[in-house]
PDB file of N, CA and C in Angstrom:
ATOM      1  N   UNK A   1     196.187  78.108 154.685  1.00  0.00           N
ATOM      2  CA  UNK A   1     196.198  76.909 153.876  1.00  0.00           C
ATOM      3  C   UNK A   1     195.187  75.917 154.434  1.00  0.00           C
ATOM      4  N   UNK A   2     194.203  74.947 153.662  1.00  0.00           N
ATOM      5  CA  UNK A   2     193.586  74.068 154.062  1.00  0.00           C
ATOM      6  C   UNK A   2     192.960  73.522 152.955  1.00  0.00           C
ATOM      7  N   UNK A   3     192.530  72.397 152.979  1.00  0.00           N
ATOM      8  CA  UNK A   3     191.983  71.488 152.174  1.00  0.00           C
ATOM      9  C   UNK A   3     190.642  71.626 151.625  1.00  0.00           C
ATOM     10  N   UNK A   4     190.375  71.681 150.547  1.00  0.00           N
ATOM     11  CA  UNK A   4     188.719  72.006 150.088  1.00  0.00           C
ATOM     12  C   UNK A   4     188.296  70.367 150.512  1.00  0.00           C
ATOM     13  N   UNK A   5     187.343  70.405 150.804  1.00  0.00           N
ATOM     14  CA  UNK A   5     186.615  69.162 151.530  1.00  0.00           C
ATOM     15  C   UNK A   5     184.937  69.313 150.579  1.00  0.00           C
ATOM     16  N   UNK A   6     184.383  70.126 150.859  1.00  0.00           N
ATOM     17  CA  UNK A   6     183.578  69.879 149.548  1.00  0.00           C
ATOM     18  C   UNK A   6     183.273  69.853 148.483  1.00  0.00           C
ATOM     19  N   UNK A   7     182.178  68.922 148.605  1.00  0.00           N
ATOM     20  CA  UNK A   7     182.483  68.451 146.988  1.00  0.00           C
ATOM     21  C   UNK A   7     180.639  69.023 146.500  1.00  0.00           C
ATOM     22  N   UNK A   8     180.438  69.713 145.674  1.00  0.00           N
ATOM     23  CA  UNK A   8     179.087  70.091 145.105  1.00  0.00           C
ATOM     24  C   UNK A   8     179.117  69.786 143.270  1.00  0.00           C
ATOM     25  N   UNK A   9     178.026  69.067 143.415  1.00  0.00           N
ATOM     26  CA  UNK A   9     177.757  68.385 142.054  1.00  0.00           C
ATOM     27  C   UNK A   9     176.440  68.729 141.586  1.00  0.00           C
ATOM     28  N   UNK A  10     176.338  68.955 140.293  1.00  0.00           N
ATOM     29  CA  UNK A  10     174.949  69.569 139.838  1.00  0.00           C
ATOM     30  C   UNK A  10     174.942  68.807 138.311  1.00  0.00           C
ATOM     31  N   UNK A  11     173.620  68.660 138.887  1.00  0.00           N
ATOM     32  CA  UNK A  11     173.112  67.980 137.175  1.00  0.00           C
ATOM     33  C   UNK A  11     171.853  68.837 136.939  1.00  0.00           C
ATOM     34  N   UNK A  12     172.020  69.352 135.937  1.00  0.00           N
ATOM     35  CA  UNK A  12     171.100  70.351 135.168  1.00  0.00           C
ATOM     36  C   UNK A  12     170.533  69.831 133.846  1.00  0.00           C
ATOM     37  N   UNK A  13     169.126  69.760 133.792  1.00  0.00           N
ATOM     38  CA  UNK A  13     168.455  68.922 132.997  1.00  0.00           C
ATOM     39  C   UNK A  13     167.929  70.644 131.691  1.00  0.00           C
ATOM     40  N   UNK A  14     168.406  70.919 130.978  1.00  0.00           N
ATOM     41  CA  UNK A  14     167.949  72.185 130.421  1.00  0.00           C
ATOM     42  C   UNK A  14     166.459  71.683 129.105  1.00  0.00           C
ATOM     43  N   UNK A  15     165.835  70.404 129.081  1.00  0.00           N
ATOM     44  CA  UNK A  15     164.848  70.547 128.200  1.00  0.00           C
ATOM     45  C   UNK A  15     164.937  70.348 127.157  1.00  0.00           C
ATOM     46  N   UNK A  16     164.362  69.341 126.684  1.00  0.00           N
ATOM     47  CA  UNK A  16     164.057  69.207 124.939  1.00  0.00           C
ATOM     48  C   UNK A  16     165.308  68.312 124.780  1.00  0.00           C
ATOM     49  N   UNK A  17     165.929  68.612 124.104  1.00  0.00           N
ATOM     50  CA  UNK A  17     166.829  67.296 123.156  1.00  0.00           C
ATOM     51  C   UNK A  17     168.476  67.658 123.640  1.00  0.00           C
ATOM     52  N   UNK A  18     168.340  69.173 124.503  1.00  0.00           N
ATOM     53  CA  UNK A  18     169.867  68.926 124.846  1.00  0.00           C
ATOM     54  C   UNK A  18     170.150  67.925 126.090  1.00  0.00           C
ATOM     55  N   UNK A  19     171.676  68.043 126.306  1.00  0.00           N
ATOM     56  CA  UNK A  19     172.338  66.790 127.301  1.00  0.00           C
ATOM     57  C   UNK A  19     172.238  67.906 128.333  1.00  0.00           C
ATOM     58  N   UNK A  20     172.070  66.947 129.571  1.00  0.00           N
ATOM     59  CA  UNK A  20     171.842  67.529 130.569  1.00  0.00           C
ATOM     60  C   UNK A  20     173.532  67.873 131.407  1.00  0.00           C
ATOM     61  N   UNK A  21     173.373  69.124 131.889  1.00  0.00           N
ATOM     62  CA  UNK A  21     174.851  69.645 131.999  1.00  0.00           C
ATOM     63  C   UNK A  21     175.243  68.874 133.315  1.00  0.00           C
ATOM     64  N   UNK A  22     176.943  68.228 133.654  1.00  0.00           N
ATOM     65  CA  UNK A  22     177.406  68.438 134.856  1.00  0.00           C
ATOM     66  C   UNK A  22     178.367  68.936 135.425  1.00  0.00           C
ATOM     67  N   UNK A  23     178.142  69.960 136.375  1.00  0.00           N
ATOM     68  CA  UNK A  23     178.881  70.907 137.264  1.00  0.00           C
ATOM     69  C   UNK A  23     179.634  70.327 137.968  1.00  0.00           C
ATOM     70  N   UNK A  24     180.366  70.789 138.602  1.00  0.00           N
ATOM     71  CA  UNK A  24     180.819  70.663 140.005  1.00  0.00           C
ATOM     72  C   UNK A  24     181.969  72.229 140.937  1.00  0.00           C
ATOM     73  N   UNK A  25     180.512  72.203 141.752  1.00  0.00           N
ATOM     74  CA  UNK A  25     181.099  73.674 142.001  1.00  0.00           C
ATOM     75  C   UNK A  25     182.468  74.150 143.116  1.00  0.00           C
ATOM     76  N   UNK A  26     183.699  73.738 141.832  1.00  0.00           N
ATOM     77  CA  UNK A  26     184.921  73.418 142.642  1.00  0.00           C
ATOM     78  C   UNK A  26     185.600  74.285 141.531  1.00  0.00           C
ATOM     79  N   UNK A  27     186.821  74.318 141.997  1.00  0.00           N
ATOM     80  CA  UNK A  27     187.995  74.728 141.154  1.00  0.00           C
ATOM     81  C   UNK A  27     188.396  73.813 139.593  1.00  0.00           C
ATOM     82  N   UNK A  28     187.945  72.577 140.083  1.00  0.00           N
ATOM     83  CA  UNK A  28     189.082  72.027 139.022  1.00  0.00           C
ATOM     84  C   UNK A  28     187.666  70.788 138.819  1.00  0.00           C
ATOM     85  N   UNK A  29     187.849  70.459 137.667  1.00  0.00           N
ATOM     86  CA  UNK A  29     186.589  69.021 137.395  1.00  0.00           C
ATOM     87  C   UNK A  29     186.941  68.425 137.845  1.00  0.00           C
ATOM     88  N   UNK A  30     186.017  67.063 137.371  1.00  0.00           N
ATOM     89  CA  UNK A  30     186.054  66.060 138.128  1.00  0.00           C
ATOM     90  C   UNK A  30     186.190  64.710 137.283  1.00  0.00           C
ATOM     91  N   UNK A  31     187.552  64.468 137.205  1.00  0.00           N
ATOM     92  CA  UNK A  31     187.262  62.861 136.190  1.00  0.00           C
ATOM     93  C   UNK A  31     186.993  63.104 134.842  1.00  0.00           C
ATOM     94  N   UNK A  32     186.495  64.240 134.645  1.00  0.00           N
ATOM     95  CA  UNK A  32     186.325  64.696 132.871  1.00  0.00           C
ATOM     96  C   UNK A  32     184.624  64.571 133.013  1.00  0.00           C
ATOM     97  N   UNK A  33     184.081  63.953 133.815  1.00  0.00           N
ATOM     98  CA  UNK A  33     182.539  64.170 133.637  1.00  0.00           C
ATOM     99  C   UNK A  33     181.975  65.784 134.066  1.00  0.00           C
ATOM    100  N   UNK A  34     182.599  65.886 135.255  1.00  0.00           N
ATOM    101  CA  UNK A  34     181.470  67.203 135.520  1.00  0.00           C
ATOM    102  C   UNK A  34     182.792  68.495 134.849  1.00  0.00           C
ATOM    103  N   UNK A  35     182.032  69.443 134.691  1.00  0.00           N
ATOM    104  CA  UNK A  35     182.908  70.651 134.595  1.00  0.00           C
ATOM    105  C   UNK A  35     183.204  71.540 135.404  1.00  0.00           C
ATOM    106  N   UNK A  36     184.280  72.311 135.904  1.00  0.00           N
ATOM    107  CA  UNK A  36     184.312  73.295 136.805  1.00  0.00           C
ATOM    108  C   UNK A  36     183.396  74.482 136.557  1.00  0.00           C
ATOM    109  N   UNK A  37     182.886  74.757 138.115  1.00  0.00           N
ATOM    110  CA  UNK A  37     181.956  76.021 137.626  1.00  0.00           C
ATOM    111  C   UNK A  37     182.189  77.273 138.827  1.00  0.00           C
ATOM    112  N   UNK A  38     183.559  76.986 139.568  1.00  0.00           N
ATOM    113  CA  UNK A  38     183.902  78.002 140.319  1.00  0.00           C
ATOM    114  C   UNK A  38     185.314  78.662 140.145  1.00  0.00           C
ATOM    115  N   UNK A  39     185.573  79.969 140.352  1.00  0.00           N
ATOM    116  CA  UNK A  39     186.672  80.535 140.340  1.00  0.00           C
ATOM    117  C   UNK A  39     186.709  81.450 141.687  1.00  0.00           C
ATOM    118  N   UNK A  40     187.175  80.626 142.752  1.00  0.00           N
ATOM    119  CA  UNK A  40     187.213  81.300 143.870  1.00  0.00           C
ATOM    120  C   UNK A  40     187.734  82.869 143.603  1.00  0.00           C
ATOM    121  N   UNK A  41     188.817  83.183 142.887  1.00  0.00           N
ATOM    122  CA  UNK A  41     189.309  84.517 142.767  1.00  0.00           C
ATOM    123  C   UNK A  41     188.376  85.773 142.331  1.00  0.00           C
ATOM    124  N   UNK A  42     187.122  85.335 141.276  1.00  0.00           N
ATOM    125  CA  UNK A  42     186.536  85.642 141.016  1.00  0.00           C
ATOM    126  C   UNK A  42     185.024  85.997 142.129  1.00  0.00           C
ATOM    127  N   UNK A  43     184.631  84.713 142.756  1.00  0.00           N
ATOM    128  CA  UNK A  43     183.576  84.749 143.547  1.00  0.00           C
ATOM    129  C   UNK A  43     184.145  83.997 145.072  1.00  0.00           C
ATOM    130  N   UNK A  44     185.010  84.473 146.252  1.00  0.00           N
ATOM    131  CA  UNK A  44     185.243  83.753 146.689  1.00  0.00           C
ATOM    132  C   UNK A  44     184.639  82.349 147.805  1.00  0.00           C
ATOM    133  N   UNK A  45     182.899  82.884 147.894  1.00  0.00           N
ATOM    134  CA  UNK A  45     182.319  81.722 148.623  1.00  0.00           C
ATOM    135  C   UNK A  45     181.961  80.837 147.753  1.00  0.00           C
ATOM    136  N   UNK A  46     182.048  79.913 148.331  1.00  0.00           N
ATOM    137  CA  UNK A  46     181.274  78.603 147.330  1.00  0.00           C
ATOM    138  C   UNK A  46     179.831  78.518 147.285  1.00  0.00           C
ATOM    139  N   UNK A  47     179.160  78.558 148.378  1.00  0.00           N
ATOM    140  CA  UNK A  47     178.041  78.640 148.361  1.00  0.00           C
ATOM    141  C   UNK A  47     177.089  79.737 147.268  1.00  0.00           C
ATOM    142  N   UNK A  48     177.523  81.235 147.560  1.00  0.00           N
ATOM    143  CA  UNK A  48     176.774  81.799 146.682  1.00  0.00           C
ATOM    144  C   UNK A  48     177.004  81.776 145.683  1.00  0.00           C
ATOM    145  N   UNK A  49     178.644  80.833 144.741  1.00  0.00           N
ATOM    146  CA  UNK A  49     178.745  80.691 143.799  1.00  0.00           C
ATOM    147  C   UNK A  49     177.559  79.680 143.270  1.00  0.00           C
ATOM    148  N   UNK A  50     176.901  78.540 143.956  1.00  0.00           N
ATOM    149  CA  UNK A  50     176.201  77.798 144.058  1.00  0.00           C
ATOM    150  C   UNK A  50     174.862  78.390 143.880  1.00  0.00           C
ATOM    151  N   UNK A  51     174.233  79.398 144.969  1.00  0.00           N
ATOM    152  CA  UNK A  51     173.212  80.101 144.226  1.00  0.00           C
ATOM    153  C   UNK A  51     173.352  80.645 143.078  1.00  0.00           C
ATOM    154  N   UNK A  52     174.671  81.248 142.670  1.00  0.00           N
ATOM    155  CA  UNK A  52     174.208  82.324 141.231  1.00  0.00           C
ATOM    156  C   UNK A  52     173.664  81.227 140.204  1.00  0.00           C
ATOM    157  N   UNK A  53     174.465  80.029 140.231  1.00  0.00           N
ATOM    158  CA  UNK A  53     174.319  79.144 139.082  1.00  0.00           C
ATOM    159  C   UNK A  53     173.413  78.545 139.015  1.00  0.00           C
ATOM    160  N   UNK A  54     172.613  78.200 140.361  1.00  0.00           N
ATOM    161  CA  UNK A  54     170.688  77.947 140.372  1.00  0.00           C
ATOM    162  C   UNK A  54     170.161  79.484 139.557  1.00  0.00           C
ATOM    163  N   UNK A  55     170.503  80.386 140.273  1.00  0.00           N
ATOM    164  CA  UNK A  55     169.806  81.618 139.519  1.00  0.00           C
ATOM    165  C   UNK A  55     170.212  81.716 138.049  1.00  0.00           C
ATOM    166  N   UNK A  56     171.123  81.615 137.862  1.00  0.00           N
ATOM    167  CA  UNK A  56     171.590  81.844 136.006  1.00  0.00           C
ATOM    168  C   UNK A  56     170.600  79.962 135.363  1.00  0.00           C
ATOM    169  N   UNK A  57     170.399  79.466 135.949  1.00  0.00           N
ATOM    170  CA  UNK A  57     169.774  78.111 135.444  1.00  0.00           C
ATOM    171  C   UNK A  57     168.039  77.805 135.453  1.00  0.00           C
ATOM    172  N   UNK A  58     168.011  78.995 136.597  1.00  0.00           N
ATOM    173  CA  UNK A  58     166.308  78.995 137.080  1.00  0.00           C
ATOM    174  C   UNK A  58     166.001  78.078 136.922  1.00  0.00           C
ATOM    175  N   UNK A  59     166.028  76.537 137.574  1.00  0.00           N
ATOM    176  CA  UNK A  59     165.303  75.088 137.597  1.00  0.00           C
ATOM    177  C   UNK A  59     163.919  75.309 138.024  1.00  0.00           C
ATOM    178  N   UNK A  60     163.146  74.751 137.523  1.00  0.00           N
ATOM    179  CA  UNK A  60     161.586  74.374 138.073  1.00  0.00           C
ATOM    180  C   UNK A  60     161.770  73.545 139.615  1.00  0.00           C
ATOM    181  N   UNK A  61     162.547  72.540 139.507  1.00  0.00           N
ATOM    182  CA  UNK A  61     162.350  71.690 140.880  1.00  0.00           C
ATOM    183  C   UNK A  61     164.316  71.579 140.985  1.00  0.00           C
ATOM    184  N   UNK A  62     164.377  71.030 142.683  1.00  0.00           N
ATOM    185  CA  UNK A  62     165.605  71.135 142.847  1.00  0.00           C
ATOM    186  C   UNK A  62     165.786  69.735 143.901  1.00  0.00           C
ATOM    187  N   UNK A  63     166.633  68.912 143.310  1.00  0.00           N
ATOM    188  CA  UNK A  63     166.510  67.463 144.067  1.00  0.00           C
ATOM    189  C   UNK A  63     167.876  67.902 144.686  1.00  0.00           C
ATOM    190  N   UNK A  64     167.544  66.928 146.268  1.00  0.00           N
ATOM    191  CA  UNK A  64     168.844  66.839 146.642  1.00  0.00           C
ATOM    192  C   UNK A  64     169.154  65.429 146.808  1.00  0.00           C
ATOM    193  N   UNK A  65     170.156  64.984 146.815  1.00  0.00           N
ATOM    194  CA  UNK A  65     170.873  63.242 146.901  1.00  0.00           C
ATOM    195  C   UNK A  65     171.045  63.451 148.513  1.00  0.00           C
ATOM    196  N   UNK A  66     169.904  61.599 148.339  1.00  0.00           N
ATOM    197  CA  UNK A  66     170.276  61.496 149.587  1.00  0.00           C
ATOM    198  C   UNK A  66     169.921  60.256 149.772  1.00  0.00           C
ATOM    199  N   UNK A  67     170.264  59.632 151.227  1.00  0.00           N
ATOM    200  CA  UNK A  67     170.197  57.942 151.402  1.00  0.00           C
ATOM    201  C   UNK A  67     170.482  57.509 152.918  1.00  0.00           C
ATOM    202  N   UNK A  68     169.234  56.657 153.505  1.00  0.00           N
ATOM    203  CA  UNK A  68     169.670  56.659 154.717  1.00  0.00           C
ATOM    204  C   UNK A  68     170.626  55.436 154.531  1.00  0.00           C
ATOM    205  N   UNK A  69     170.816  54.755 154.022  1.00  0.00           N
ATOM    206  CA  UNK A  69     171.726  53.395 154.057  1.00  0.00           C
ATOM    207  C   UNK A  69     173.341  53.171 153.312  1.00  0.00           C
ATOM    208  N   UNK A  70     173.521  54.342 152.627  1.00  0.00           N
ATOM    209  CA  UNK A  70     174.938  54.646 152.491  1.00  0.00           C
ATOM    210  C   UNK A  70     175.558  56.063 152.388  1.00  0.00           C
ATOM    211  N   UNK A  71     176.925  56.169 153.338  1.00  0.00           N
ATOM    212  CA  UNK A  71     176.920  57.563 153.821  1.00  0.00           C
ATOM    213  C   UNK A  71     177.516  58.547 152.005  1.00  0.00           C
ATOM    214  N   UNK A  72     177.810  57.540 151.303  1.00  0.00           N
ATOM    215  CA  UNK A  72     178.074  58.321 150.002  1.00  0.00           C
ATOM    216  C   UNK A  72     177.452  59.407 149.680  1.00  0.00           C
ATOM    217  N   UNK A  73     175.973  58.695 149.569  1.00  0.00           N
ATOM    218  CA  UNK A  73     175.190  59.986 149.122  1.00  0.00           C
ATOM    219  C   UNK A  73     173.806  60.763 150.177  1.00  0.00           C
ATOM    220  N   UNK A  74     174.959  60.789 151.421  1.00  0.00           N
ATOM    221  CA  UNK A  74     174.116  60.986 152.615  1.00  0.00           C
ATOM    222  C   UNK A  74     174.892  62.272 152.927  1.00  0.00           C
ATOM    223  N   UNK A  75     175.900  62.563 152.436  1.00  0.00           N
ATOM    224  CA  UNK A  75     176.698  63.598 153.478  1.00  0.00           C
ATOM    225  C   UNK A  75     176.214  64.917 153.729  1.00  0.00           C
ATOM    226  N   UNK A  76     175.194  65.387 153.300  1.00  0.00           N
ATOM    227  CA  UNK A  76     174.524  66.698 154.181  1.00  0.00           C
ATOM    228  C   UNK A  76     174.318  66.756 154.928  1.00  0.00           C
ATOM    229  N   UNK A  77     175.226  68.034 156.147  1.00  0.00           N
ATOM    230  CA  UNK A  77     175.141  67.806 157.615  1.00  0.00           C
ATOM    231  C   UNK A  77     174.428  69.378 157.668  1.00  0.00           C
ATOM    232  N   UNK A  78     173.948  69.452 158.403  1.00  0.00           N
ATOM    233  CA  UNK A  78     173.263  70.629 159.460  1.00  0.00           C
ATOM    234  C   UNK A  78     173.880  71.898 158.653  1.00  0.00           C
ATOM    235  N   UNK A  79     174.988  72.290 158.685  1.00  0.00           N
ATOM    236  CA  UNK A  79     175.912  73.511 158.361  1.00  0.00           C
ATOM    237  C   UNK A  79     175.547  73.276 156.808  1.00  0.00           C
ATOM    238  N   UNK A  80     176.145  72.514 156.299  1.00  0.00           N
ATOM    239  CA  UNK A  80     176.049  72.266 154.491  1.00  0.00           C
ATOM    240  C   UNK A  80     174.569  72.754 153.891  1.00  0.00           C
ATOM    241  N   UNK A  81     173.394  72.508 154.793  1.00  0.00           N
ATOM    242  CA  UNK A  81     172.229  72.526 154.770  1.00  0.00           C
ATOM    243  C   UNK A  81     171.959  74.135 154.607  1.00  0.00           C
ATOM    244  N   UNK A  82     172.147  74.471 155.993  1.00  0.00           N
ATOM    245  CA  UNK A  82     172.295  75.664 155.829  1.00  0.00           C
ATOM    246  C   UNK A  82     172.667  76.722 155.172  1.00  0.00           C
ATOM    247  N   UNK A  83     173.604  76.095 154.519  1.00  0.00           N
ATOM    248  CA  UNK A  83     174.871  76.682 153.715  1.00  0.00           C
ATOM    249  C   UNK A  83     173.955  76.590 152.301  1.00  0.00           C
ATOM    250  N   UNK A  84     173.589  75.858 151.950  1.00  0.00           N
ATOM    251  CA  UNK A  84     172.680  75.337 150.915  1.00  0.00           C
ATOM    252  C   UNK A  84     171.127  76.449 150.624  1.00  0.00           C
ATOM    253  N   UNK A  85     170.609  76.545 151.917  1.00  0.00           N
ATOM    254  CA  UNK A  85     169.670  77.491 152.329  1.00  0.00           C
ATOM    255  C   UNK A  85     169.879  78.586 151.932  1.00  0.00           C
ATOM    256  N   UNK A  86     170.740  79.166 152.308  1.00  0.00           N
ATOM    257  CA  UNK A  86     171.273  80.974 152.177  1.00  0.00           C
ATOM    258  C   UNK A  86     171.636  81.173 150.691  1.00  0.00           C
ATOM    259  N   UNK A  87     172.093  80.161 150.490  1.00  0.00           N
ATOM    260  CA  UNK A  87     172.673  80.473 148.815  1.00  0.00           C
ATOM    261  C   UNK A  87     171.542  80.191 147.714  1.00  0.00           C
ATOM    262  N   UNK A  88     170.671  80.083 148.260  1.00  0.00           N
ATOM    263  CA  UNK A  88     169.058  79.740 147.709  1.00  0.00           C
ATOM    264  C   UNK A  88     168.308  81.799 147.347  1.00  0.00           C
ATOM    265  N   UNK A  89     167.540  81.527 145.759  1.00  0.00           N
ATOM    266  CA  UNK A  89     167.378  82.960 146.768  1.00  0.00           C
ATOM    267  C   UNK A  89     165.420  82.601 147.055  1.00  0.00           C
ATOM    268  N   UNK A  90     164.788  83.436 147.972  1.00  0.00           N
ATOM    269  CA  UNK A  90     164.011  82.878 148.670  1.00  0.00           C
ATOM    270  C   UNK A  90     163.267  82.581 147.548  1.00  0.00           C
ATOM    271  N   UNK A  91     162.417  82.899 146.302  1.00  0.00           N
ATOM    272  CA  UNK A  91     161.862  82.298 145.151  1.00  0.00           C
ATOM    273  C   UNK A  91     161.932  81.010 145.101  1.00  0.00           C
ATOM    274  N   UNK A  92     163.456  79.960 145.537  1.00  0.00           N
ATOM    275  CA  UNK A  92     163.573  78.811 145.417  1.00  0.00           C
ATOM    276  C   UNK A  92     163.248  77.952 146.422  1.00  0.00           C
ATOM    277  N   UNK A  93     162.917  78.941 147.947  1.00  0.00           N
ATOM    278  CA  UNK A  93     163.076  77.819 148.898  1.00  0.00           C
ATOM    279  C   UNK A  93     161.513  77.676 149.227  1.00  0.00           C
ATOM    280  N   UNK A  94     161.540  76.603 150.136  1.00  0.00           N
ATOM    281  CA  UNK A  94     160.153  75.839 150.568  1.00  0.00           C
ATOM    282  C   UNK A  94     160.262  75.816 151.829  1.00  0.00           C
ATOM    283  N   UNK A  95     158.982  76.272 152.663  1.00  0.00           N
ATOM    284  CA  UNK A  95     158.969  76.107 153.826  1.00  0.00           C
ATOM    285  C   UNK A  95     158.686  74.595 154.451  1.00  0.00           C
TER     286      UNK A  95
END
């Protein structure tokens, strides 16, 4: 037993005149804005659930949120990063 502690949010801009989608790659939404886009039973890491859905989305560019002056949208630590990395497939990443 333990607490899901992260939280992964995706805004997907798909082009032209549709609304741009929001994820959140958790079990359950969020507030009614983002939609769930994981089923641990189904895929149980989060992370590569996180890559498939870059890969099923193929983005041109990939922003990450971030801020040195409030820890809100600062919380990527070292591991998350990493974690972020691997679930990348190399096509997406930048040296």
């Amino acid at each position: 037993m333990r607490a899901r502690r992260r939280t992964i949010l995706i805004f997907f801009d798909p082009g032209g005149d549709k609304p741009v989608e929001r994820l959140t790659v958790s079990r359950y939404g969020l507030g009614g804005l983002f939609a769930p886009a994981w089923e641990p039973e189904k895929q149980p890491d989060q992370w590569r659930r996180l890559g498939e859905i870059i890969s099923e989305r193929n983005p041109k560019t990939i922003a990450i949120n971030s801020s040195p002056l409030t820890a809100f949208a600062d919380g990527l630590t070292l591991s998350q990063y990493q974690g972020l990395m691997g679930a990348l497939s190399p096509s997406c990443r930048r040296g």
